[in-house]
Structure formats: C-alpha cells, structure tokens
Protein backbone atom coordinates (compact mmCIF):
# COMPACT_ATOMS: atom_id res chain seq x y z
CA UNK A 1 153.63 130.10 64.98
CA UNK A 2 156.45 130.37 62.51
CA UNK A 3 155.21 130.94 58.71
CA UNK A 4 157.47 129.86 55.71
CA UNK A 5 157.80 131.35 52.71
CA UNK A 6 159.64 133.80 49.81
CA UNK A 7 158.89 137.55 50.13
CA UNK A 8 157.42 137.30 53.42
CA UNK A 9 159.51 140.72 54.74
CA UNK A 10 157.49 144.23 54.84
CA UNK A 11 154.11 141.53 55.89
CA UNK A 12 151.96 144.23 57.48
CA UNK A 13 149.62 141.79 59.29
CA UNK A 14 148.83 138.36 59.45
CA UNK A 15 145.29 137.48 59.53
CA UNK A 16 143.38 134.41 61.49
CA UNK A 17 140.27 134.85 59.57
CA UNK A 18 139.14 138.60 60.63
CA UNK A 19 141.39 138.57 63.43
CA UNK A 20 144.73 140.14 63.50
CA UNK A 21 147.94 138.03 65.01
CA UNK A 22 150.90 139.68 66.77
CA UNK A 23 154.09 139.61 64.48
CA UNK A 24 157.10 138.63 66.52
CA UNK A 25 159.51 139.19 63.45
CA UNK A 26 159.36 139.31 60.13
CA UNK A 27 162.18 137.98 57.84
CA UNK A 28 162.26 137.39 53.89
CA UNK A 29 161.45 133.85 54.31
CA UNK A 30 160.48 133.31 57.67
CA UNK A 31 157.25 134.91 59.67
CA UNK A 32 156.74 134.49 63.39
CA UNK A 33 153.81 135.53 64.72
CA UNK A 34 151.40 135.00 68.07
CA UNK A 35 147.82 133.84 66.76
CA UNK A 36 144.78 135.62 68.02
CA UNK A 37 142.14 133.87 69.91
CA UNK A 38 139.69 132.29 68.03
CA UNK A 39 138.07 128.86 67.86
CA UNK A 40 137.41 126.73 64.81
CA UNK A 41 139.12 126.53 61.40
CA UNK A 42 140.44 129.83 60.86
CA UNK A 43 142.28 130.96 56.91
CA UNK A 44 145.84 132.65 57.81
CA UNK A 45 146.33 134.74 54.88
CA UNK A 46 149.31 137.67 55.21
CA UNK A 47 148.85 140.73 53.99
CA UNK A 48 151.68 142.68 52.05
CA UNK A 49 151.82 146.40 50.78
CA UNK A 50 151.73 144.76 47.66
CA UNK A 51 148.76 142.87 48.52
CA UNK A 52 147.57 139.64 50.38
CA UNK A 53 148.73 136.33 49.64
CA UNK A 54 147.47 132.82 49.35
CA UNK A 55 146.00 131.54 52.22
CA UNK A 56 146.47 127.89 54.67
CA UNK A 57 144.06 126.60 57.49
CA UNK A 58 144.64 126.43 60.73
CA UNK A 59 142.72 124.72 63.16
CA UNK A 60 142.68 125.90 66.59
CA UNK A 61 142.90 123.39 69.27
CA UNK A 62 139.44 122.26 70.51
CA UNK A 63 138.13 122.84 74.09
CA UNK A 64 139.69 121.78 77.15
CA UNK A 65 137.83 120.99 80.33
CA UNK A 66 140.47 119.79 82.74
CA UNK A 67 140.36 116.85 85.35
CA UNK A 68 136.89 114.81 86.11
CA UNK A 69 134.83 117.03 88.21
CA UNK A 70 130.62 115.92 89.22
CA UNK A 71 128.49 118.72 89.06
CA UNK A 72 124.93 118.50 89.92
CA UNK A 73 121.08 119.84 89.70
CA UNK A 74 117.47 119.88 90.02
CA UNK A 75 115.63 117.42 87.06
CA UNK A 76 114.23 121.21 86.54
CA UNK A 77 117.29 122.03 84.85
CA UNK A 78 118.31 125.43 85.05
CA UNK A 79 120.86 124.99 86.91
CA UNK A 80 123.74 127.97 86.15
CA UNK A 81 127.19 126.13 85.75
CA UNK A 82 130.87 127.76 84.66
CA UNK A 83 133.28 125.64 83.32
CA UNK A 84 136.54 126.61 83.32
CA UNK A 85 139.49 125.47 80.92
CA UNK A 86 141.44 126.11 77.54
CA UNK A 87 139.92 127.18 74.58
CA UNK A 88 136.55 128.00 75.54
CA UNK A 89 135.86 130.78 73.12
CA UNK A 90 133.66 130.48 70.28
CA UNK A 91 132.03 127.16 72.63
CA UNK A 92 128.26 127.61 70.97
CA UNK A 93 126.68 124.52 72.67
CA UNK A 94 127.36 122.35 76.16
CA UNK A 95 125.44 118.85 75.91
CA UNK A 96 124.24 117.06 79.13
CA UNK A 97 123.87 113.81 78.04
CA UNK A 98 122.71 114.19 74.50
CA UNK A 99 120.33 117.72 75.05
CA UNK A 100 121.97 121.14 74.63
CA UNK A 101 121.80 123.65 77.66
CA UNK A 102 121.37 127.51 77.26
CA UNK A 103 124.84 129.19 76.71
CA UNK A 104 125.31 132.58 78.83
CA UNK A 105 128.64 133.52 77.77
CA UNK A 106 131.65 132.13 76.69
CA UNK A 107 135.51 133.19 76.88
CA UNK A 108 139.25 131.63 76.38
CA UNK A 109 139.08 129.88 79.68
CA UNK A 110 135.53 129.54 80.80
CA UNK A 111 131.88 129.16 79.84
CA UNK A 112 129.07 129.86 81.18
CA UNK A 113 125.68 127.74 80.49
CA UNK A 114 122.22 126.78 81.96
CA UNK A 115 122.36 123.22 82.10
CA UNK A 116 118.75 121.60 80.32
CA UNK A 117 115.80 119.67 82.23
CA UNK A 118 116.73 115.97 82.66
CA UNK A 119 117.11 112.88 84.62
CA UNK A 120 119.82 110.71 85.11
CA UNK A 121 123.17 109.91 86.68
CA UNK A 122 126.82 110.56 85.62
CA UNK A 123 125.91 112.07 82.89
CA UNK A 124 128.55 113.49 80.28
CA UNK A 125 128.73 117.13 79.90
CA UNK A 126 130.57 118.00 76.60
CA UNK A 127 131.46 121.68 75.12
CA UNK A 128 131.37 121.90 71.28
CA UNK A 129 132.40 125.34 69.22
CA UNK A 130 131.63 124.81 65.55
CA UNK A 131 130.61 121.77 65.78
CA UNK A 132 134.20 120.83 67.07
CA UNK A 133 133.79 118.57 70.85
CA UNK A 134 136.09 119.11 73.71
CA UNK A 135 139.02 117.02 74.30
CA UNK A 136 137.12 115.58 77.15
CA UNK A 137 133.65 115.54 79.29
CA UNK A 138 132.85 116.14 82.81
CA UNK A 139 129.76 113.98 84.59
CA UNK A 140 126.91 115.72 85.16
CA UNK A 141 124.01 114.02 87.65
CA UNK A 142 120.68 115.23 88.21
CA UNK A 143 119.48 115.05 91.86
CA UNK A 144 116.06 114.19 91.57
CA UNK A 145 113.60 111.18 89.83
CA UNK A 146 110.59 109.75 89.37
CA UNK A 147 108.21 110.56 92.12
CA UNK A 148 105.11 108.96 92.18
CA UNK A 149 101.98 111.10 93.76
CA UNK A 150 99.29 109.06 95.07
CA UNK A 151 95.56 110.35 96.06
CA UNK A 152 93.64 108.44 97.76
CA UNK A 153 90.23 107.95 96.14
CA UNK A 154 91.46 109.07 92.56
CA UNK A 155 92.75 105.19 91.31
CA UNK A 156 95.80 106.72 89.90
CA UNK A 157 99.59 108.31 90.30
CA UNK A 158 101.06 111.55 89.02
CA UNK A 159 104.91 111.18 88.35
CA UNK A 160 106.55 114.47 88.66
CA UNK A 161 110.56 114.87 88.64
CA UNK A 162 112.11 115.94 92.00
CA UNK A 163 114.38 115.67 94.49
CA UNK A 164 114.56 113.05 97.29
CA UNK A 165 113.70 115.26 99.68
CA UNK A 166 110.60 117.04 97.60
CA UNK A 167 109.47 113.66 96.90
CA UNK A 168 109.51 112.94 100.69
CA UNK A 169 107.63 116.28 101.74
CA UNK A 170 104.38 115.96 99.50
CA UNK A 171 103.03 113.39 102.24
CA UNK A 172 101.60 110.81 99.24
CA UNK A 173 104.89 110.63 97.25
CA UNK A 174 106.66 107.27 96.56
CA UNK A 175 110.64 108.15 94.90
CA UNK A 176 111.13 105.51 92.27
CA UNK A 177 114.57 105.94 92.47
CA UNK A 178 116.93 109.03 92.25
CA UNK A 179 118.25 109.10 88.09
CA UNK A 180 114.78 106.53 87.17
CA UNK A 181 112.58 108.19 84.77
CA UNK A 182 109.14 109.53 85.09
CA UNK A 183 108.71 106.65 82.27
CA UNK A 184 108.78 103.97 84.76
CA UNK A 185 105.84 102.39 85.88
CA UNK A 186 104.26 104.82 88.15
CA UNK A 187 101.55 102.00 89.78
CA UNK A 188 101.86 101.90 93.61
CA UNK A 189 99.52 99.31 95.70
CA UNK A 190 98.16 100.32 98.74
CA UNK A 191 96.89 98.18 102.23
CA UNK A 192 92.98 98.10 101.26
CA UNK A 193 90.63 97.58 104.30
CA UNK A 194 88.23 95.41 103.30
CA UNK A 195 84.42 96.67 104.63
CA UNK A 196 85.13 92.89 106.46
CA UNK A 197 88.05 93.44 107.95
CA UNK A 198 90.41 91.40 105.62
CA UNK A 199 93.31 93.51 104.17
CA UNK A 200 94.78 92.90 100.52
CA UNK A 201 97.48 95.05 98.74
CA UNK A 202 95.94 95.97 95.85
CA UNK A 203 96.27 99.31 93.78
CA UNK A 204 93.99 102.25 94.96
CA UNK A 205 91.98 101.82 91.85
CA UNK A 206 91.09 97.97 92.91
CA UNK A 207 90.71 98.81 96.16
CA UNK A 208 87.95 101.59 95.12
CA UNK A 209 86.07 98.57 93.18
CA UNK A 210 86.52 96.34 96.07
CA UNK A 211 84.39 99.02 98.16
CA UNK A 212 87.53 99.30 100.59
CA UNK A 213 89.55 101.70 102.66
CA UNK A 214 92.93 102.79 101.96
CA UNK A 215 95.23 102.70 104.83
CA UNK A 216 97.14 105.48 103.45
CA UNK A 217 100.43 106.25 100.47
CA UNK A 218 102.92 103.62 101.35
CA UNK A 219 101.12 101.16 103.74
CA UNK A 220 100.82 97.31 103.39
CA UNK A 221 99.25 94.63 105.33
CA UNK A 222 101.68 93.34 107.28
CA UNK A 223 101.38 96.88 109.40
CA UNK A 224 97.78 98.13 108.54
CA UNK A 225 94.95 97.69 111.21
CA UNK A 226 92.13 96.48 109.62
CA UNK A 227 88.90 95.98 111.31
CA UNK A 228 85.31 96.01 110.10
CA UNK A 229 83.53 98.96 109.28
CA UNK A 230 80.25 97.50 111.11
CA UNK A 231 79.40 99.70 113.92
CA UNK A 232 76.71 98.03 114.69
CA UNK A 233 77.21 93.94 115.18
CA UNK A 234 72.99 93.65 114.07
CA UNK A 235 73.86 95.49 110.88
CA UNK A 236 74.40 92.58 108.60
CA UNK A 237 74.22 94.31 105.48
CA UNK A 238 76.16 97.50 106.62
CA UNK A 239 73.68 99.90 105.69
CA UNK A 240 73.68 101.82 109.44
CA UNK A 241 69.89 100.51 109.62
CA UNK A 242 68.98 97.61 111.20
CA UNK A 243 65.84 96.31 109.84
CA UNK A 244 64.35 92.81 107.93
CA UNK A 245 66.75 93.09 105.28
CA UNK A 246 69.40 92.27 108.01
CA UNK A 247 67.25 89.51 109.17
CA UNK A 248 67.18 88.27 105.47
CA UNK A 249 70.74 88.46 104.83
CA UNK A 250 71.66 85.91 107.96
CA UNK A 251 69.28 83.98 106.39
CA UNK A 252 70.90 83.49 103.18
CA UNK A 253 74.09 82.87 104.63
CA UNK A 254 73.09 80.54 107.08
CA UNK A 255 71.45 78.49 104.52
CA UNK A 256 74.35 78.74 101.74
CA UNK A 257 76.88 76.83 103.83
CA UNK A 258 79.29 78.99 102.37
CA UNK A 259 82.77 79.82 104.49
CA UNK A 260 83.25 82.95 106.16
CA UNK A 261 86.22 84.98 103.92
C-alpha cells in the first residue's frame, strides 16, 4: 500500500487501527508499507517523531470462501466444520441458512464453527466479520427430516428430526422426506382390522374408535390380512361367552333385513 503525502520521511510506524504495518520505504512524499492483518474498517493514521497525523479508512477486503463445496450434518446440528479461504480473521458469525452457528476460532485463512440445529437442503453457509458478508457462500444440507413416530394404541405421531437411516431403525417411524420439516403434517393412517374382518385405512386414532386392530406402522389394506376376531362362530356378540344374548343378537339381525357390511 503506497501512502501519499508532504513530510511523510522519519514516519516511525504506520498504524491499521492498533495494529502496526511493515514500512517498505519511507520517502518525503511517498510511504510504502505492508498492512497488518485485520478485518473490517480499520483508521491508518502515521505516526511521526513529531507526532501522528490525520487519519483515512481503509477497508479490508471481506471474506473469501473459494469454489462451491456441499458440506453436510445431522438436523442436531453440531456438526464441527473448517472453512478455509482469504480473509477469515476477525469472521465473528457463519450463518446456515439464516441461524448463526457457534464460532471456535478464526484465522487469515480458515474458520472454525459448529454449524446450528436445522433442516433443509442446499442451504447457504455465509461468513460475516463486522457485520461485513463474504464474497460468496458455500451450500450447506442437513441429512436428516421429519420423522414421524407412530404407537400403536396412543392415536397420535411424534415428529423428531433424523436421519434416513435413524428414521428407518425405530421400527414405527415414517421419514416425511429428507430437508421436510417437523412442521409438516405428521398424521399417518394405518390398515385397521375391523373386529368383522373388513379393513379400512384410517388413522390409529379412528381406528381406536372403530374398536379395531392395527396391522402395524406403515401397513395398508391392499397387503393386511384381516380376518374376524370371533373365535368362536356361536359368539355373535364377541364377548368370548356364548349365552342368550347371542341368541338375541341373531335375532335382531335376522329380523332387520339389514345387509351384511
């Protein structure tokens, strides 16, 4: 960096804020010097034996993250990333998407961050040092989504954020999608046995009203086996006895003329 001025021979330093550059040579009107590292807007003032001067800004390029590189993670977050480029010192905040991660430590060519909990693809992950963004962004994509958690018996889903194959291990998950929010509508339906035999999709809640079976996370009718719960074929009213309310219930039918479902 070449300074011009009058008087500028016998400069004993020139300073980059509180940082000290290297003078390269020093001439009445002309100053060369190498500036320091340092990030930001930075005040070059010189400083003479006879004192210091007035002072000019100088901004310091901002952060460099070269080429277009995915990196990936757990929706968890904590995921420990370096980044590597030009004019990473002073870098006091990495965004994924638009949420900040934890920053570890930070240098002239690389810093080091913890990226934040999340969800969603290609997302960009931009460097800022005082409030001054990177050149350019890198994609970030989280590896996980919405997984929905079905019991059986409980009439409802859990979502929880996780991986494909987490998802895939718990038995009763459902993934919603690998980026989808736990936000999405977390409703599954399930085959429902029928105490008849008759199978509907319904949702495990319904299919707890209906007084029916659940054929498992993930089934439908087209594949459940369905058959009657009566064990007995003189139980009419399946209550495991067989007895004159039995005898009453054919009854009734037989006289209502109504179809068999």
């Amino acid at each position: 960096m070449t300074l011009i001025g009058q008087n500028l021979f016998g400069a004993l330093r020139a300073m980059f804020g509180e940082a000290s550059a290297t003078i390269v040579s020093n001439r009445r009107t002309e100053l060369v010097v190498t500036s320091p590292p340092g990030f930001g807007n930075r005040a070059v003032r010189l400083v003479t034996p006879v004192g210091a001067g007035p002072s000019l800004n100088f901004l310091y390029d901002p952060p460099i993250i070269p080429g277009i590189v995915s990196t990936s993670g757990p929706c968890a977050g904590n995921t420990q990333i370096t980044r590597t480029g030009a004019n990473m010192l002073g870098v006091d905040r990495v965004t994924v998407g638009a949420v900040a991660g934890t920053i570890i430590s930070a240098s002239q060519t690389s810093v080091v961050f913890r990226a934040p909990p999340g969800v969603g693809l290609d997302l960009p992950m931009q460097p800022f040092a005082v409030a001054q963004s990177g050149t350019n962004s890198v994609n970030f994509s989280y590896i996980g989504g919405a997984c929905c958690v079905h019991t059986v018996g409980c009439g409802a889903d859990e979502c929880v954020l996780v991986t494909e194959a987490e998802c895939n291990a718990r038995g009763n998950g459902t993934l919603l999608g690998v980026g989808v929010p736990c936000s999405a509508p977390c409703t599954t339906t399930i085959a429902c046995c029928l105490p008849t035999g008759p199978c509907l999709q319904v949702t495990d809640a319904d299919c707890i009203a209906l007084g029916g079976t659940s054929a498992g996370p993930g089934s439908n009718c087209a594949s459940a086996s369905c058959a009657p719960t009566r064990t007995c074929p003189a139980d009419m009213n399946l209550d495991e006895m067989i007895d004159g309310g039995d005898v009453q219930d054919f009854v009734n039918a037989l006289f209502s003329s109504a179809p068999c479902p």
